[in-house]
Protein backbone atom coordinates (compact mmCIF):
# COMPACT_ATOMS: atom_id res chain seq x y z
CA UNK A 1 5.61 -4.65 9.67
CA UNK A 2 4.51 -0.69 9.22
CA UNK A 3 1.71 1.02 10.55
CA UNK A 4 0.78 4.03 7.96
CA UNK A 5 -1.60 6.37 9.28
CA UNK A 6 -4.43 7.57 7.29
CA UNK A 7 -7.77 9.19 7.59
CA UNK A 8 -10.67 7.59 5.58
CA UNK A 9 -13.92 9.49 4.50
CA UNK A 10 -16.99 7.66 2.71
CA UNK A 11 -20.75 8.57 2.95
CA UNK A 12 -20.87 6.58 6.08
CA UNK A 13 -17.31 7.15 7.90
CA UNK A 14 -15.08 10.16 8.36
CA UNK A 15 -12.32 8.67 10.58
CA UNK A 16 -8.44 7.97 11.23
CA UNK A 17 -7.83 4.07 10.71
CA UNK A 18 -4.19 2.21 10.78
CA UNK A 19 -3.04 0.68 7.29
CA UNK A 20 -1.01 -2.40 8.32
CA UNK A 21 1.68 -3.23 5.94
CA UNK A 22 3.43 -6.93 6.19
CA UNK A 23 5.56 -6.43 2.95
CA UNK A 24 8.41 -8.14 4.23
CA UNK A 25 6.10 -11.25 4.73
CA UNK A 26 5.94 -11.54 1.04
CA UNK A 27 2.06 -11.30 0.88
CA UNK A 28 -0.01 -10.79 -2.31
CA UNK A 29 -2.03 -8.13 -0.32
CA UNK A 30 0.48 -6.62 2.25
CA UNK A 31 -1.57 -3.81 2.76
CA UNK A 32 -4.61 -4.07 5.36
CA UNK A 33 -7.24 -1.98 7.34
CA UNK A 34 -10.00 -2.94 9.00
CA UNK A 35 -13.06 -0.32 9.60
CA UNK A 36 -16.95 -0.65 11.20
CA UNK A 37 -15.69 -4.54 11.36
CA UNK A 38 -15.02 -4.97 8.52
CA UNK A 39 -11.24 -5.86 6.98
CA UNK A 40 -9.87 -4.90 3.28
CA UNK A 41 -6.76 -5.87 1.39
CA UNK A 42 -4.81 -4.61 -0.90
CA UNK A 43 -1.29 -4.82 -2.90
CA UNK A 44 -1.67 -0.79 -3.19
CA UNK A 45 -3.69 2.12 -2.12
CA UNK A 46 -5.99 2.00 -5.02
CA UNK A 47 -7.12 -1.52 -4.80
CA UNK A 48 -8.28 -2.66 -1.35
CA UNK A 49 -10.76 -5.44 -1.49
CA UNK A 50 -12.96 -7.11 0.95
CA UNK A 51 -11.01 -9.75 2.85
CA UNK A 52 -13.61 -12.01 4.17
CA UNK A 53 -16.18 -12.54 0.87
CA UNK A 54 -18.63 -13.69 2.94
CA UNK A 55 -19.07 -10.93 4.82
CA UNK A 56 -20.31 -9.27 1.24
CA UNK A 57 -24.25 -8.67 2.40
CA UNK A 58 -22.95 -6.59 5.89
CA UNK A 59 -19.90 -4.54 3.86
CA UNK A 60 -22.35 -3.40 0.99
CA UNK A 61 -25.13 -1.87 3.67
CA UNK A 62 -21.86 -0.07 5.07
CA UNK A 63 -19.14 0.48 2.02
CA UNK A 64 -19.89 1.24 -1.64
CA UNK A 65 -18.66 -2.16 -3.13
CA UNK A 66 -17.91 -3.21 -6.65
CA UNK A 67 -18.71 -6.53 -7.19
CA UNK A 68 -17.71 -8.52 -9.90
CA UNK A 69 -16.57 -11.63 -11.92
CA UNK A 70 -17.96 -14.80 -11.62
CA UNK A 71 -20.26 -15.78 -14.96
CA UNK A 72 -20.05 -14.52 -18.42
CA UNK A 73 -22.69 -16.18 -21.00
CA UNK A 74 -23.80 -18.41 -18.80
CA UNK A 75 -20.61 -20.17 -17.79
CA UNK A 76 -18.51 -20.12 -14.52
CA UNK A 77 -15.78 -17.91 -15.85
CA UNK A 78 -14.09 -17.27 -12.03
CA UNK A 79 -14.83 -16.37 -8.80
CA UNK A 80 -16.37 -12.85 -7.95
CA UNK A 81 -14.35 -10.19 -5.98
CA UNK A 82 -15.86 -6.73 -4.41
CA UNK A 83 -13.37 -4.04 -4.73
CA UNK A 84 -13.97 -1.19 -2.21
CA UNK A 85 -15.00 2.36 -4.01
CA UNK A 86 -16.54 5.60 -3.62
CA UNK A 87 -13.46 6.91 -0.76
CA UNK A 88 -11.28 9.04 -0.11
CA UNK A 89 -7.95 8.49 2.02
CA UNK A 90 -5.31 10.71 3.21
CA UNK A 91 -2.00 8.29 4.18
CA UNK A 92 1.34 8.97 5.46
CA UNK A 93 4.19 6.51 4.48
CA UNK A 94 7.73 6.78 6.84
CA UNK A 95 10.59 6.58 4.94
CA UNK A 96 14.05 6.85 5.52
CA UNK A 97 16.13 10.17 3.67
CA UNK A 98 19.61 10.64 3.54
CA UNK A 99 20.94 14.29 3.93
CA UNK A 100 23.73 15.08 1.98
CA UNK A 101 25.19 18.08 4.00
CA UNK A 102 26.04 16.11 6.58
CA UNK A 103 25.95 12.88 5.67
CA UNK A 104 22.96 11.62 7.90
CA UNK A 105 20.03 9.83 7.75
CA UNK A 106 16.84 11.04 8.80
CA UNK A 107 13.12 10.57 8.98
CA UNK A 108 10.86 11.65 5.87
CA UNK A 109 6.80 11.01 5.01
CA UNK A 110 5.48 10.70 1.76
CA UNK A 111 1.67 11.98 1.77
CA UNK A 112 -0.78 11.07 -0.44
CA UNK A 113 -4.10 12.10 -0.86
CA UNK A 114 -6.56 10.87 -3.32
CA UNK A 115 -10.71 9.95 -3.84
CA UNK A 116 -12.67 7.48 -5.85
CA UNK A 117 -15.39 8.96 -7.49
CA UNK A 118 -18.84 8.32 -9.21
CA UNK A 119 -17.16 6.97 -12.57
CA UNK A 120 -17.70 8.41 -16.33
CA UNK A 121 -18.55 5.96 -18.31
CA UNK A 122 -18.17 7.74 -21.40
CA UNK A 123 -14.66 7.26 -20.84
CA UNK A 124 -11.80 4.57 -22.36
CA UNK A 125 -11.55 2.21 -19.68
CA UNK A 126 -11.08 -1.53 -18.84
CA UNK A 127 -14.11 -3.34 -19.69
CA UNK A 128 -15.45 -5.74 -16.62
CA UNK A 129 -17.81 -7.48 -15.70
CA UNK A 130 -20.31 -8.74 -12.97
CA UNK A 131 -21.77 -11.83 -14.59
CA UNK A 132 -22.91 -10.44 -17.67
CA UNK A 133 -23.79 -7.38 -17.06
CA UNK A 134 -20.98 -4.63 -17.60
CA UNK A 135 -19.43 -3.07 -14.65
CA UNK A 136 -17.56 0.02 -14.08
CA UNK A 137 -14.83 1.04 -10.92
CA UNK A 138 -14.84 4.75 -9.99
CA UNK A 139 -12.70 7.33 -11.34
CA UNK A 140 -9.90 8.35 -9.09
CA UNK A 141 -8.48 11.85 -8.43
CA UNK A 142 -5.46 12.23 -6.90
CA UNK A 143 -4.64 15.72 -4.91
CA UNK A 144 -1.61 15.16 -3.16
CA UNK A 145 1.31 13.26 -3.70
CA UNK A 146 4.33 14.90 -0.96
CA UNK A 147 7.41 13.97 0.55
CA UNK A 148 7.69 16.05 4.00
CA UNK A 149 11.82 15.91 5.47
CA UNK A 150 13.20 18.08 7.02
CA UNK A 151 10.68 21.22 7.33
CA UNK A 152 10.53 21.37 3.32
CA UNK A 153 8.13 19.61 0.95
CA UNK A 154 8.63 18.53 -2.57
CA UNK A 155 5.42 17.80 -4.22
CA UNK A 156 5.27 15.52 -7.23
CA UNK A 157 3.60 17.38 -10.44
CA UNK A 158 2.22 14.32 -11.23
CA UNK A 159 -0.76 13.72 -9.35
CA UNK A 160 -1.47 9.91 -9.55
CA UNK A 161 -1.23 6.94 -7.53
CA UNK A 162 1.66 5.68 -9.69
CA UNK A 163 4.88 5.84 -7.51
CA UNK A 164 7.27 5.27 -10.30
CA UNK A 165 6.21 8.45 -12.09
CA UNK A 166 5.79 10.56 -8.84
CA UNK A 167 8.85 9.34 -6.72
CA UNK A 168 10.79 10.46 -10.14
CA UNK A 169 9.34 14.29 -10.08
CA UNK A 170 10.10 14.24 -6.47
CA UNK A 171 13.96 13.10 -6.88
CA UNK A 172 14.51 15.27 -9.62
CA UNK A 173 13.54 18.54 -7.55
CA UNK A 174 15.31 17.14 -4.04
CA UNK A 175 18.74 15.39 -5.58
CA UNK A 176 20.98 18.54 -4.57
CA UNK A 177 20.17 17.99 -1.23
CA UNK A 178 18.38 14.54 0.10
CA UNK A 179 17.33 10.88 -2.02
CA UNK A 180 15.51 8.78 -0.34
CA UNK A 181 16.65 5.86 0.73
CA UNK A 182 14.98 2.72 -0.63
CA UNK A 183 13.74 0.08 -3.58
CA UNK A 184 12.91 3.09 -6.03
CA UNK A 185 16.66 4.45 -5.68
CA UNK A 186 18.18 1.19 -5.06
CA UNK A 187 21.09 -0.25 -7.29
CA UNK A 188 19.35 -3.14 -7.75
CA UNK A 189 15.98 -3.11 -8.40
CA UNK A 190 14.14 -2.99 -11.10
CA UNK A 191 10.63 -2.70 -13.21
CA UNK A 192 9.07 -5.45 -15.31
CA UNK A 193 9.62 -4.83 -19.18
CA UNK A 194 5.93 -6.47 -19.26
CA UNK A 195 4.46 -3.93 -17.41
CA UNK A 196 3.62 -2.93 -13.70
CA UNK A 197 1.66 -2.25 -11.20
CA UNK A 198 0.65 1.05 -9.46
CA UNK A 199 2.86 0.20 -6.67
CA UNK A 200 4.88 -2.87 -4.84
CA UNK A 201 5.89 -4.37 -8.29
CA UNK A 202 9.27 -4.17 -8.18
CA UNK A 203 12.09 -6.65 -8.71
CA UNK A 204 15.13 -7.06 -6.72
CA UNK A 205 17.80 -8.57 -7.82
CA UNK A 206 20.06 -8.58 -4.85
CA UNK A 207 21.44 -11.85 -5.24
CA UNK A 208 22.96 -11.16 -8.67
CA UNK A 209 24.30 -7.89 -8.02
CA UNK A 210 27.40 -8.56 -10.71
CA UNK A 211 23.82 -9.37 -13.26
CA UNK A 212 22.65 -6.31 -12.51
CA UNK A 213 25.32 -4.13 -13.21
CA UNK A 214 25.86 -5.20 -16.60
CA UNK A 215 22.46 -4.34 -17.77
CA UNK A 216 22.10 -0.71 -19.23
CA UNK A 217 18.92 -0.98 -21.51
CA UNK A 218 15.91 -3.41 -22.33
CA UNK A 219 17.95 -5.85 -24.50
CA UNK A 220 20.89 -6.50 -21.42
CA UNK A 221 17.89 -7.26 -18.99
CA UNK A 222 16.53 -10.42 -21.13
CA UNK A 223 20.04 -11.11 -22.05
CA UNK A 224 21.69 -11.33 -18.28
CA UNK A 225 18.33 -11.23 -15.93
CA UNK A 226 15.63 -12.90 -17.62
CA UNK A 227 16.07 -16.50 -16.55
CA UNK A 228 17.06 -15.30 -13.04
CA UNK A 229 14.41 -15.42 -9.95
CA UNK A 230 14.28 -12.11 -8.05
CA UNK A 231 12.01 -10.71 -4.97
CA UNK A 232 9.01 -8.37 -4.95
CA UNK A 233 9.45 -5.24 -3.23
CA UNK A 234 7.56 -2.37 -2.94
CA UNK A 235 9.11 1.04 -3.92
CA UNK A 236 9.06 2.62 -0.14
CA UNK A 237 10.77 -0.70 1.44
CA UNK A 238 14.38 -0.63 2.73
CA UNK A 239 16.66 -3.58 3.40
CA UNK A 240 19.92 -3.74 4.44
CA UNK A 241 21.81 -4.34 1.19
CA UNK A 242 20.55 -1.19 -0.21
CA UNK A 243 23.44 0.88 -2.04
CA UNK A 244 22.14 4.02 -4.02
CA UNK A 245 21.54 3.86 -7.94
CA UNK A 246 24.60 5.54 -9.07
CA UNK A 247 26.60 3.15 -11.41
CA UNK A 248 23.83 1.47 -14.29
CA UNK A 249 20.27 2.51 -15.65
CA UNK A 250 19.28 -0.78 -15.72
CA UNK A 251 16.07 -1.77 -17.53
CA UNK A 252 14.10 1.28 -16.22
CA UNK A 253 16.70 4.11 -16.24
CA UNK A 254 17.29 6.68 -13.42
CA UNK A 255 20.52 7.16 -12.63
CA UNK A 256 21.43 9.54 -8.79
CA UNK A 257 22.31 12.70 -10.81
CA UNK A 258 20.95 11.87 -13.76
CA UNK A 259 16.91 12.99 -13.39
CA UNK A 260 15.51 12.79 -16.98
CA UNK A 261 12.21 10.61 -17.28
């Protein structure tokens, strides 16, 4: 278990809470906080949810909550879930770095800093639903998106929550000296060819390490991986059997030394 420190701001709060993260506990929503009594849960950053649906009527009079599922013409379609919106949040996540110079490994923190905001709804977008009325989540806006080591920052160009595209910007600029170490520059793990997640959707394939290695493009991974069973990790976790990405691309590419997207 992690404890990431954050600071949360909404029109009722403006306060430092603890995110608890239990990833190694293999949880759909490892990521937790609980404010004005109230608890949320979340697989990533941008999708904490209320934790305790019944405690919908006191969490709307103190959060802005998005509500929705449950009917569509009529007809029981699912249950409902209240996504929390209208926030901003400022987190720091540890992670380990490895310094080349010298060989050692030290502390880093990835900052990120990002708000949901009143959404346009003249905008392309995922079309939901609250019953049968039409529904729409806020827009976010990411600011920030840092790793901090060693008295220098490297700040991903790509502002969004998306930790595959940032935590590539940010190798690129720090390979000649530091990579972190963990899932995103692991050996063995790997993205979905049917898509992902913002974050925590990665697949490790630890226990078919000879698999892995044989696999240099799309095609290899449904020809030696497909029919195997793997873990979910998120990008910022770090086991043991971690060895850095320097020998095959994989399904998703990136290579140590090797930093085109």
């Amino acid at each position: 278990m992690q404890i990431w420190k954050a600071h949360y701001k909404d029109q009722y709060h403006d306060t430092f809470v603890d995110i608890v993260n239990t990833e190694e506990e293999y949880q759909n929503d490892p990521l937790s906080f609980t404010l004005d009594g109230i608890a949320f849960r979340g697989s990533s950053l941008g999708d904490f949810q209320l934790a305790d649906v019944t405690k919908y009527d006191e969490a709307k009079e103190k959060f802005h909550i998005l509500k929705a599922g449950g009917y569509i013409d009529g007809n029981r379609k699912g249950s409902y879930w209240y996504d929390l919106q209208r926030y901003a949040l400022d987190v720091d996540i540890p992670v380990k770095v490895f310094r080349k110079r010298d060989n050692s490994e030290i502390q880093g923190t990835i900052h990120i800093s990002f708000e949901y905001t009143v959404p346009d709804t003249e905008k392309s977008r995922t079309i939901i639903y609250c019953d049968d009325v039409r529904v729409y989540r806020d827009d976010v806006n990411v600011y920030d998106f840092t790793l901090y080591v060693d008295g220098v920052n490297y700040s991903s160009t790509r502002k969004t929550l998306y930790f595959e595209s940032a935590l590539h910007d940010i190798c690129k600029q720090m390979s000649r000296d530091y990579y972190i170490k963990c899932c995103f520059t692991c050996q063995y793990s790997d993205y979905s060819p049917y898509g992902c997640d913002d974050y925590g959707t990665m697949l490790c394939y630890r226990k078919y390490k000879g698999d892995y290695l044989k696999v240099n493009n799309k095609d290899d991974f449904f020809k030696y991986l497909e029919d195997k069973d793997f873990e979910m990790r998120q990008e910022t976790y770090l086991c043991k059997e971690y060895e850095l990405r320097n020998k095959c691309p994989g399904y998703r590419g990136f290579v140590d030394g090797d930093y085109e997207i």
